[in-house]
C-alpha atoms as a PDB file:
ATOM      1  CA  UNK A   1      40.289  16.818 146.561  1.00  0.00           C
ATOM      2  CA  UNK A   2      43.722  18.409 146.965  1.00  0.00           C
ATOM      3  CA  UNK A   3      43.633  22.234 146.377  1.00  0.00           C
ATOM      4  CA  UNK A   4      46.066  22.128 143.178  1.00  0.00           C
ATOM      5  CA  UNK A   5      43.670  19.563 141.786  1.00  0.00           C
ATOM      6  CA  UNK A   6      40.573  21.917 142.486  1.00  0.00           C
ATOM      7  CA  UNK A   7      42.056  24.234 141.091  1.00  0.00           C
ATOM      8  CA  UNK A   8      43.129  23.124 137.566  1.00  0.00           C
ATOM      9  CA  UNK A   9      39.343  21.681 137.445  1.00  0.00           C
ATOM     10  CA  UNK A  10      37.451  24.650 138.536  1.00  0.00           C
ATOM     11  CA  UNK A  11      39.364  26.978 136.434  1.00  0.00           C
ATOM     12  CA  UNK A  12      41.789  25.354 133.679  1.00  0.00           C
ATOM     13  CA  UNK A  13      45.427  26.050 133.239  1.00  0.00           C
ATOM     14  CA  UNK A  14      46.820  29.019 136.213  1.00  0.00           C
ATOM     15  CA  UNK A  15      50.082  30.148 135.000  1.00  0.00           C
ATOM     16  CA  UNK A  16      52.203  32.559 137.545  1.00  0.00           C
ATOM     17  CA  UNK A  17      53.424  36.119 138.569  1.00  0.00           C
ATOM     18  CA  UNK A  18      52.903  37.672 140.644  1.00  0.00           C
ATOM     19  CA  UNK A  19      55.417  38.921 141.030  1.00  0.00           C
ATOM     20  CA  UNK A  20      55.406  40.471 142.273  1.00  0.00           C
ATOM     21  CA  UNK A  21      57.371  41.363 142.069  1.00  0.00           C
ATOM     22  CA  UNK A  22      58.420  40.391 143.252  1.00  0.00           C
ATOM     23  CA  UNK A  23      57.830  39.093 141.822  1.00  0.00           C
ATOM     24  CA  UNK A  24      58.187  39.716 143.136  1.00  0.00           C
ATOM     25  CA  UNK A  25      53.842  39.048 142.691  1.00  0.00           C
ATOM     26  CA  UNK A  26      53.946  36.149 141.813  1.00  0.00           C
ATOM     27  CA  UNK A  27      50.308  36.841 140.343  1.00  0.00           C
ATOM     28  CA  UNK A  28      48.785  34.182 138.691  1.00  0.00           C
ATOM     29  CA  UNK A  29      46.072  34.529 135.876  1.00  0.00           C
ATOM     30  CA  UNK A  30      43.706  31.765 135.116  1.00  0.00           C
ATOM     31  CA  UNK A  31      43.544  31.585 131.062  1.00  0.00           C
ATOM     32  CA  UNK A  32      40.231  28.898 131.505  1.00  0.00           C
ATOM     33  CA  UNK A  33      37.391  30.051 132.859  1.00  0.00           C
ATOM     34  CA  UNK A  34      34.618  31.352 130.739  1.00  0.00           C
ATOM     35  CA  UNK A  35      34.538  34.704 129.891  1.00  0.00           C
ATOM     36  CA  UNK A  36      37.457  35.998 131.815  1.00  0.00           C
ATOM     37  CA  UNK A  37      40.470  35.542 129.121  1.00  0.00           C
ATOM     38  CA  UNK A  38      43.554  36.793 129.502  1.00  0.00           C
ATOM     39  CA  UNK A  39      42.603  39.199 126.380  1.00  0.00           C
ATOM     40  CA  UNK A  40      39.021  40.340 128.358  1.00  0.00           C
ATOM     41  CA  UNK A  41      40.930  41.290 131.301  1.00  0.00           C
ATOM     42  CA  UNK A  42      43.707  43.471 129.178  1.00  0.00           C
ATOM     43  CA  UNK A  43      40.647  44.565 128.007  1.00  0.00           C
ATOM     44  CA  UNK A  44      38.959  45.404 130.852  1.00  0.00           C
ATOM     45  CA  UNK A  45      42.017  47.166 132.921  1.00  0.00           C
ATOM     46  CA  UNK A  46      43.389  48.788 129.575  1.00  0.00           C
ATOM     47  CA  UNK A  47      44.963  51.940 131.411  1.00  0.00           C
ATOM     48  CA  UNK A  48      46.075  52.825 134.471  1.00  0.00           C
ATOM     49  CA  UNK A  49      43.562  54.354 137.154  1.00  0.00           C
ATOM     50  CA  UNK A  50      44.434  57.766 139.118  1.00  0.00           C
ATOM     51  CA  UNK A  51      46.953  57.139 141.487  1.00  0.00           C
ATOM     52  CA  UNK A  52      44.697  57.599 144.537  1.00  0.00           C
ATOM     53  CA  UNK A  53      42.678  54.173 143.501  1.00  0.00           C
ATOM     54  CA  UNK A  54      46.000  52.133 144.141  1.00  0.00           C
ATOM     55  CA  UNK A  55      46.913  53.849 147.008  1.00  0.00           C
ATOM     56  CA  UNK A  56      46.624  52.288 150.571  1.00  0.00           C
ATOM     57  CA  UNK A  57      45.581  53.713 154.128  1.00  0.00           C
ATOM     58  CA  UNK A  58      49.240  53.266 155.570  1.00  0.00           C
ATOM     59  CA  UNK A  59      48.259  51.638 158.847  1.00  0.00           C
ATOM     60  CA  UNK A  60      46.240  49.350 156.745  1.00  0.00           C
ATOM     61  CA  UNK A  61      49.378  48.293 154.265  1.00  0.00           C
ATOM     62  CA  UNK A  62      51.354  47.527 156.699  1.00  0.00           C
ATOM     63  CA  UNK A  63      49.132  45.519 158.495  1.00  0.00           C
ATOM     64  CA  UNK A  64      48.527  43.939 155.336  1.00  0.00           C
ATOM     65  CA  UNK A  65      51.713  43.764 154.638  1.00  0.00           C
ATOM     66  CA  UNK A  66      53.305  41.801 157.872  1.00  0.00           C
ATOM     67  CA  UNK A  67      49.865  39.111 157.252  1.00  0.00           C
ATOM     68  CA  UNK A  68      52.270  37.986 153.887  1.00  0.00           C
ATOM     69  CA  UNK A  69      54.231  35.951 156.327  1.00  0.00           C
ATOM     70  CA  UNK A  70      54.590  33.957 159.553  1.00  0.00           C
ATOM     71  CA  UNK A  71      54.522  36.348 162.526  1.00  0.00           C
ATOM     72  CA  UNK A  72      57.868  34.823 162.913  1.00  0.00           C
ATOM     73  CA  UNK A  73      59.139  36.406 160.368  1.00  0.00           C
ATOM     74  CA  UNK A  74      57.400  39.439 159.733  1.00  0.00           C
ATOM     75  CA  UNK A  75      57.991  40.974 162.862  1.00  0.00           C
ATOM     76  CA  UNK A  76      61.320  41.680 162.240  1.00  0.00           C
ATOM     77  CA  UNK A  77      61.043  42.397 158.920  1.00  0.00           C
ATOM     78  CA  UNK A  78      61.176  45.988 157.176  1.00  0.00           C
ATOM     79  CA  UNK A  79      57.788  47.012 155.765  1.00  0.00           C
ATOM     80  CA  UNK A  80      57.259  49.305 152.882  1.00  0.00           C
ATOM     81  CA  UNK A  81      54.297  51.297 151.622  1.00  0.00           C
ATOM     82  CA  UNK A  82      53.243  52.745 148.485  1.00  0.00           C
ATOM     83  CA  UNK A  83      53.247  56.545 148.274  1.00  0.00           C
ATOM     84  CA  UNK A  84      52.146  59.076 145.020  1.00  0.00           C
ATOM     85  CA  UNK A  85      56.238  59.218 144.967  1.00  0.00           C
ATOM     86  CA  UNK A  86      56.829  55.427 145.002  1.00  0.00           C
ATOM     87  CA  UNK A  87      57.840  53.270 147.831  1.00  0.00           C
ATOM     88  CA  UNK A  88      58.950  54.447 151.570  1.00  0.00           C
ATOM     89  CA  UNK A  89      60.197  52.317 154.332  1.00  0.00           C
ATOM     90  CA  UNK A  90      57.484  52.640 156.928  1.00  0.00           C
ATOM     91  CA  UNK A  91      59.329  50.126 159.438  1.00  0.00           C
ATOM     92  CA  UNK A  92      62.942  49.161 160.004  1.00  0.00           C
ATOM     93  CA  UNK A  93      63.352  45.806 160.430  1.00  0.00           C
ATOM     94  CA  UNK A  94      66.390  43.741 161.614  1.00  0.00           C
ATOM     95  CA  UNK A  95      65.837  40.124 160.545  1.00  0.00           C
ATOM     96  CA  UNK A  96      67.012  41.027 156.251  1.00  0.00           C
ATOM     97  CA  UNK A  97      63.402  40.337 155.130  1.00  0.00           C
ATOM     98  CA  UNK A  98      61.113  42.917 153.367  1.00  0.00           C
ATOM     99  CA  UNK A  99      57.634  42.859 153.176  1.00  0.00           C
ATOM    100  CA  UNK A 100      55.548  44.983 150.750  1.00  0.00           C
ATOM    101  CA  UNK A 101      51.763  45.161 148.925  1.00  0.00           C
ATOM    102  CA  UNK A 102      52.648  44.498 145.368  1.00  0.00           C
ATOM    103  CA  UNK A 103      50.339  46.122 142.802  1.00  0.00           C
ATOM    104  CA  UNK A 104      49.372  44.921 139.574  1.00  0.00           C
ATOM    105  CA  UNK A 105      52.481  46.761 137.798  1.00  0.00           C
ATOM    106  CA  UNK A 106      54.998  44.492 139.602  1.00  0.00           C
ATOM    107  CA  UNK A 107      54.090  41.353 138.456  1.00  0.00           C
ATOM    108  CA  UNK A 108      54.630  39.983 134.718  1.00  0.00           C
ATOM    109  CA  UNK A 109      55.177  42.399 131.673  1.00  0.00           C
ATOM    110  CA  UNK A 110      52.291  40.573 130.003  1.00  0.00           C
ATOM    111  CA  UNK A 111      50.195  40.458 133.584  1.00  0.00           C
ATOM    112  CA  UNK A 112      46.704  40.689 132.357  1.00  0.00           C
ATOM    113  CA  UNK A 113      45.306  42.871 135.006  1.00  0.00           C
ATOM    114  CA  UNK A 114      48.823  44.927 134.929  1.00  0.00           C
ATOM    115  CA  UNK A 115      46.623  47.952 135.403  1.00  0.00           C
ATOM    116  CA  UNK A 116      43.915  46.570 138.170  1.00  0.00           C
ATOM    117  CA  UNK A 117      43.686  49.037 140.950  1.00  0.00           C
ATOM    118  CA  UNK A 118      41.567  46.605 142.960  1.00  0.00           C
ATOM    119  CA  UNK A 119      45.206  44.272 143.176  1.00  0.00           C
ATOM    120  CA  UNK A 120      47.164  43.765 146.604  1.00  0.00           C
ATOM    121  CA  UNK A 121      49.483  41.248 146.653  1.00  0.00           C
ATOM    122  CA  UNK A 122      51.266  41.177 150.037  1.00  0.00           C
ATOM    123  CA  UNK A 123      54.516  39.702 149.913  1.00  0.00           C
ATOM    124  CA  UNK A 124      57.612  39.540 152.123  1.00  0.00           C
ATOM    125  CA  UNK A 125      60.805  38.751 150.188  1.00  0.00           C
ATOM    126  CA  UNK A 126      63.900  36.969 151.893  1.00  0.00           C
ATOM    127  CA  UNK A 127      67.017  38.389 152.013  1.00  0.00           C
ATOM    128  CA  UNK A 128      68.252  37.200 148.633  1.00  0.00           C
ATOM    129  CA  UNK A 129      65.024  38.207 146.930  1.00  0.00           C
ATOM    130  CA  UNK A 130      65.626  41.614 148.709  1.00  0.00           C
ATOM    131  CA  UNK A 131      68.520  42.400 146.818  1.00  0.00           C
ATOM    132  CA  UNK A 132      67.537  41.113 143.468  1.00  0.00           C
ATOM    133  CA  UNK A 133      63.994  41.100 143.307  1.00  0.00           C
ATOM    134  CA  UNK A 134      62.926  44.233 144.887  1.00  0.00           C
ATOM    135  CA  UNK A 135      64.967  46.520 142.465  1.00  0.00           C
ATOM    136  CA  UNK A 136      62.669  44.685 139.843  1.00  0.00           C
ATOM    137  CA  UNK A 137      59.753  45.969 141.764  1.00  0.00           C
ATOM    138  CA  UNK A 138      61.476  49.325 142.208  1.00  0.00           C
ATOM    139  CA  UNK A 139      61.996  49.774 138.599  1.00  0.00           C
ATOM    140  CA  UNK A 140      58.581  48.614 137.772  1.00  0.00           C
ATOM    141  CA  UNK A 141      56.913  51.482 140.000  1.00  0.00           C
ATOM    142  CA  UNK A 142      59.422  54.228 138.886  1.00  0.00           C
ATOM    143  CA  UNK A 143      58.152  53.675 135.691  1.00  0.00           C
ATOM    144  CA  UNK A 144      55.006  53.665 136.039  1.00  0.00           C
ATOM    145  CA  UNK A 145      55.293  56.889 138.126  1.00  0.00           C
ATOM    146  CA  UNK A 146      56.792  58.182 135.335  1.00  0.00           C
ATOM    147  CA  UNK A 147      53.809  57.558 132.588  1.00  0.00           C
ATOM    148  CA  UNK A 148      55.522  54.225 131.368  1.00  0.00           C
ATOM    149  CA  UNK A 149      52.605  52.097 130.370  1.00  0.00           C
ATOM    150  CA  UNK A 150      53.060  49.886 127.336  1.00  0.00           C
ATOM    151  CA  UNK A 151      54.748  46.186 127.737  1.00  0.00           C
ATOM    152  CA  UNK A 152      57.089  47.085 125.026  1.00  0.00           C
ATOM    153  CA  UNK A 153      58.550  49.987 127.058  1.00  0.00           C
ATOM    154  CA  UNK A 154      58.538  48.644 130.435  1.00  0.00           C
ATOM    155  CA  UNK A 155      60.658  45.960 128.694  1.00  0.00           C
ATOM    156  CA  UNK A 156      62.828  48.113 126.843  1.00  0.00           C
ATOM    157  CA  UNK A 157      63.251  49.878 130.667  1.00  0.00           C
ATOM    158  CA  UNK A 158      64.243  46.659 132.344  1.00  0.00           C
ATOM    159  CA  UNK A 159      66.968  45.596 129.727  1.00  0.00           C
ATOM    160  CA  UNK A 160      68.610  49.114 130.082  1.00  0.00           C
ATOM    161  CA  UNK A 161      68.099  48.913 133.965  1.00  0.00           C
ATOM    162  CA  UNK A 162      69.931  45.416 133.639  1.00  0.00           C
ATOM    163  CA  UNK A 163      72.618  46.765 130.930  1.00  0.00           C
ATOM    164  CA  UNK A 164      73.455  49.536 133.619  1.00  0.00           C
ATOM    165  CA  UNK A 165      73.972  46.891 136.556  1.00  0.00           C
ATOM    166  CA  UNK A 166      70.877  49.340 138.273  1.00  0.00           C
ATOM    167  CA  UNK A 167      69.066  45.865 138.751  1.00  0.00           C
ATOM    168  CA  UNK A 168      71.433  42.979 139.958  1.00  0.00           C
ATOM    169  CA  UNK A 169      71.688  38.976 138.859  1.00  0.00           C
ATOM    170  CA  UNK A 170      69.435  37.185 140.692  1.00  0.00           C
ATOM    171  CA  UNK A 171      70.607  35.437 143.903  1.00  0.00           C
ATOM    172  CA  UNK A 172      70.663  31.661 144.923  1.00  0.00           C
ATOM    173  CA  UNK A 173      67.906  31.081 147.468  1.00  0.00           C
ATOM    174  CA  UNK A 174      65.430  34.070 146.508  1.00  0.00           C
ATOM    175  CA  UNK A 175      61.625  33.585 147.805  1.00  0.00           C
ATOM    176  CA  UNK A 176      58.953  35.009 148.937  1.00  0.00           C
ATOM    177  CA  UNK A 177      56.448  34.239 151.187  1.00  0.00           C
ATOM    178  CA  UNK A 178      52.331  35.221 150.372  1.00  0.00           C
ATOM    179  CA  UNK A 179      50.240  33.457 152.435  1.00  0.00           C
ATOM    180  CA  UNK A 180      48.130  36.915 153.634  1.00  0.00           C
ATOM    181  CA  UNK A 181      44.532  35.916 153.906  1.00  0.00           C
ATOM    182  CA  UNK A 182      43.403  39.574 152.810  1.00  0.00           C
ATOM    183  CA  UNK A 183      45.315  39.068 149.680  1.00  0.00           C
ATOM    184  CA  UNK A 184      43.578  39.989 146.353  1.00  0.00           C
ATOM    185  CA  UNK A 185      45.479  38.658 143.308  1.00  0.00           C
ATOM    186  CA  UNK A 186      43.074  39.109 140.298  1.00  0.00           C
ATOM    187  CA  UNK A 187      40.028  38.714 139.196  1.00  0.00           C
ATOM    188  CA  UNK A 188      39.246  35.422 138.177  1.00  0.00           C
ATOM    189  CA  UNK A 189      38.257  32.974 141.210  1.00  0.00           C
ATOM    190  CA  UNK A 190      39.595  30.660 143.023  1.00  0.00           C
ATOM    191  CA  UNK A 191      43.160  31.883 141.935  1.00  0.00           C
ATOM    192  CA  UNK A 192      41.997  35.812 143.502  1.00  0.00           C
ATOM    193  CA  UNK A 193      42.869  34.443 146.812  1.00  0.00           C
ATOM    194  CA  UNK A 194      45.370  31.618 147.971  1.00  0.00           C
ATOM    195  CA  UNK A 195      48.884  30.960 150.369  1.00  0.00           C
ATOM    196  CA  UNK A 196      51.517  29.861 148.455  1.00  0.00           C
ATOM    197  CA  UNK A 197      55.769  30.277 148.437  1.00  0.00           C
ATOM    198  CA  UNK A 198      57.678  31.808 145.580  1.00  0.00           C
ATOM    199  CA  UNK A 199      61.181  30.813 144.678  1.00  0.00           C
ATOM    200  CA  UNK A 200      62.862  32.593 141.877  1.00  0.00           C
ATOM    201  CA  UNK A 201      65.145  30.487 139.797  1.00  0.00           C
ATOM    202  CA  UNK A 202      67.952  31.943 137.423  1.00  0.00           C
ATOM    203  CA  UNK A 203      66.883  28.937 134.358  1.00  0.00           C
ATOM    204  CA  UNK A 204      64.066  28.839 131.471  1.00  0.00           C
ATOM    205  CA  UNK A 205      63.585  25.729 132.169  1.00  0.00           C
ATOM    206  CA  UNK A 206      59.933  24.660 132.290  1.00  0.00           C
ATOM    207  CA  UNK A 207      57.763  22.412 133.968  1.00  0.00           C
ATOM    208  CA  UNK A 208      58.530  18.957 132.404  1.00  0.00           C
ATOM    209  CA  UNK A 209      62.242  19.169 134.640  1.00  0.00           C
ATOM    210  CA  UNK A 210      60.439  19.792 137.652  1.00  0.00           C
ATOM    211  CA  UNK A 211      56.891  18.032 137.859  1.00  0.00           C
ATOM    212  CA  UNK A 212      54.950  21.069 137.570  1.00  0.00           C
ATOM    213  CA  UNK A 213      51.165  20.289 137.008  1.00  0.00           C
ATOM    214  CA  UNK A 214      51.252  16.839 136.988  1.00  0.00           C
ATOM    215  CA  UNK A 215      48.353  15.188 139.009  1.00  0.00           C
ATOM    216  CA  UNK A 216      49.278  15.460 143.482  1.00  0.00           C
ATOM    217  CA  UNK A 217      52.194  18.076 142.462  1.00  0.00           C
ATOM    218  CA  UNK A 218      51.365  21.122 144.554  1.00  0.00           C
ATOM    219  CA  UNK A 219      53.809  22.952 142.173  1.00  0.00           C
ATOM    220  CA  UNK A 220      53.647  25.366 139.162  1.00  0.00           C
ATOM    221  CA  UNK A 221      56.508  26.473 137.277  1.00  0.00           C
ATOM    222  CA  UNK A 222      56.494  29.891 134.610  1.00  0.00           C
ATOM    223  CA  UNK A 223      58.516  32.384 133.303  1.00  0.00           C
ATOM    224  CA  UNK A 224      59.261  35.233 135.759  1.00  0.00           C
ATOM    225  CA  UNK A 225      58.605  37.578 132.775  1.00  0.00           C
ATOM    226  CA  UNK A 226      56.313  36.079 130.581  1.00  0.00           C
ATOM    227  CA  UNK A 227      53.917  33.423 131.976  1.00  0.00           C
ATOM    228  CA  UNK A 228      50.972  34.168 129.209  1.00  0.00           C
ATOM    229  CA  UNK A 229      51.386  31.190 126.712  1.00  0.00           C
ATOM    230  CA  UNK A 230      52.932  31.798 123.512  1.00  0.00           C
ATOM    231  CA  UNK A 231      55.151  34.780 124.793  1.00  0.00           C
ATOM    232  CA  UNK A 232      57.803  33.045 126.490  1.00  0.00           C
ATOM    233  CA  UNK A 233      59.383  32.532 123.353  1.00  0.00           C
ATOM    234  CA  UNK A 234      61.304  35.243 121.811  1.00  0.00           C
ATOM    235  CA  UNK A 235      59.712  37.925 124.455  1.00  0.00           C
ATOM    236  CA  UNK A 236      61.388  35.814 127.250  1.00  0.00           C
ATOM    237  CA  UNK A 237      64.896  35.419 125.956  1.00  0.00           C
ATOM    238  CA  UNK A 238      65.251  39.293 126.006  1.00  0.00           C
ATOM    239  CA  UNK A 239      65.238  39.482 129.661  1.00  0.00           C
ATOM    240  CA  UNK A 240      67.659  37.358 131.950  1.00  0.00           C
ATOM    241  CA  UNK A 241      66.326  34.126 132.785  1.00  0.00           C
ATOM    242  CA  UNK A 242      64.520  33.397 135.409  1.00  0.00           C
ATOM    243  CA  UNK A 243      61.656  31.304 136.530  1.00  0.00           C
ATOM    244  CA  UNK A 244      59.015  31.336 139.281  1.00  0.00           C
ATOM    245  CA  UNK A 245      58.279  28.180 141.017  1.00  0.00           C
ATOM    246  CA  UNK A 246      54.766  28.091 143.662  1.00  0.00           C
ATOM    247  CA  UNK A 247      54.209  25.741 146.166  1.00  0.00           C
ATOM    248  CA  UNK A 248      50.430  26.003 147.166  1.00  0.00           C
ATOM    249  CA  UNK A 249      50.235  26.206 151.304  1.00  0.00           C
ATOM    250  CA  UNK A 250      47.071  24.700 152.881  1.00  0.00           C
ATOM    251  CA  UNK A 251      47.342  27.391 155.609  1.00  0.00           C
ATOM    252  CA  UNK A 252      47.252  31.586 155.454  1.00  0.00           C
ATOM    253  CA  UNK A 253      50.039  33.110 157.166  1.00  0.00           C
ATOM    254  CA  UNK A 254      48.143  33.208 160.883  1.00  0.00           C
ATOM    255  CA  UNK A 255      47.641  29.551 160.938  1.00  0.00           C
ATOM    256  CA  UNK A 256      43.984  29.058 160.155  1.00  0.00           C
ATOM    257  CA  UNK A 257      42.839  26.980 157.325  1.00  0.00           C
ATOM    258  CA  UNK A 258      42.919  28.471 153.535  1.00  0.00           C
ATOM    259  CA  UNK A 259      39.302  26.611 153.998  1.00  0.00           C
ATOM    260  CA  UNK A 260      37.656  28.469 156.554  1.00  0.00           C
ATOM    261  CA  UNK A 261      38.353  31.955 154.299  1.00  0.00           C
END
């Protein structure tokens, strides 16, 4: 059984981000497994945890970090860890690429497990997501940093970030690569660990134009924003548009099979 089908039948609909932030995390939350609704989890993870709980050892992160993508790739690529103060460049790259652990407050506004301290979604962005889906995940942290908790405000911070040119239009050709087999995405098995690509696409277009979720289509399409259904609409509109496409990879980032985790 291919993996995309496995996973629709072992746990329902899986709608993305992620982002992570970047996407940018890309994080996807499963709305259709017993017991583990998008509502229980906002539930569960209804305030933040003290910093320290989200923080990383730093020789860890960025070891976690560089697994996001090919070796190929990530070892030229600039890594970044989370500090009490926000993000710091731990390693200059040279190849354009960044690669990060995205937390739960980088993904969707409406990211059920926004608040999660158990998340680490490793993720190295392209150069194209670099420049306009990193400040996302920039803006998303300083926030929080700064006490900003609700989904109404962090939205009401991203349209004034946006107004203000502080966040630029999203480029042509953004992606991301998380394929890191130490990856922990959410809660709610099998979508709490898997390889897959993000591309970021400036359209709210959904997944009737592309093929997303029909039977043998190892693709998913959702709002960048907004994935939890029912909100795309107005919520969606208030943001620029953009949608996150995810191609499931049958490998982790080292080669082995997503199998043999």
């Amino acid at each position: 059984m291919e993996l995309l089908d496995m996973t629709k039948k072992t746990a329902g609909r899986t709608v993305g981000r992620i982002v992570a932030g970047a996407f940018a995390l890309l994080i996807l939350v499963t709305t259709g497994a017993k017991g583990q609704s998008p509502t229980d989890l906002r539930q569960k993870y209804s305030k933040m945890a003290p910093i320290e709980e989200y923080l990383m050892d730093r020789n860890a992160e960025i070891a976690l970090a560089r697994s996001a993508g090919p070796d190929s790739i990530s070892k030229d690529a600039t890594v970044l860890v989370l500090t009490r103060h926000g993000w710091e460049t731990a390693v200059e790259g040279t190849n354009g690429f960044v690669c990060n652990v995205e937390r739960g407050w980088t993904g969707s506004i409406d990211f059920p497990e926004v608040w999660n301290p158990k998340i680490r979604g490793a993720d190295c962005l392209n150069p194209g997501a670099v420049r306009s889906i990193l400040p996302i995940e920039y803006k998303l942290t300083q926030m929080t940093l700064a006490g900003v908790y609700s989904d109404e405000d962090r939205l009401t911070g991203l349209q004034a970030a946006y107004a203000k040119k502080e966040i630029p239009p999203l480029e042509p050709g953004a992606m991301g690569y998380m394929m890191a087999k130490g990856s922990y995405l959410g809660d709610v098995p099998p979508t709490n660990f898997f390889s897959h690509l993000m591309f970021f696409v400036g359209t709210r277009k959904g997944d009737p134009e592309w093929g997303g979720w029909l039977p043998h289509v190892p693709l998913g399409t959702s709002s960048y924003w907004f994935p939890q259904p029912g909100h795309e609409t107005p919520l969606d509109q208030k943001l620029p548009a953009m949608r996150v496409f995810y191609i499931l990879v049958p490998r982790w980032s080292d080669g082995t099979s997503i199998l043999a985790k």
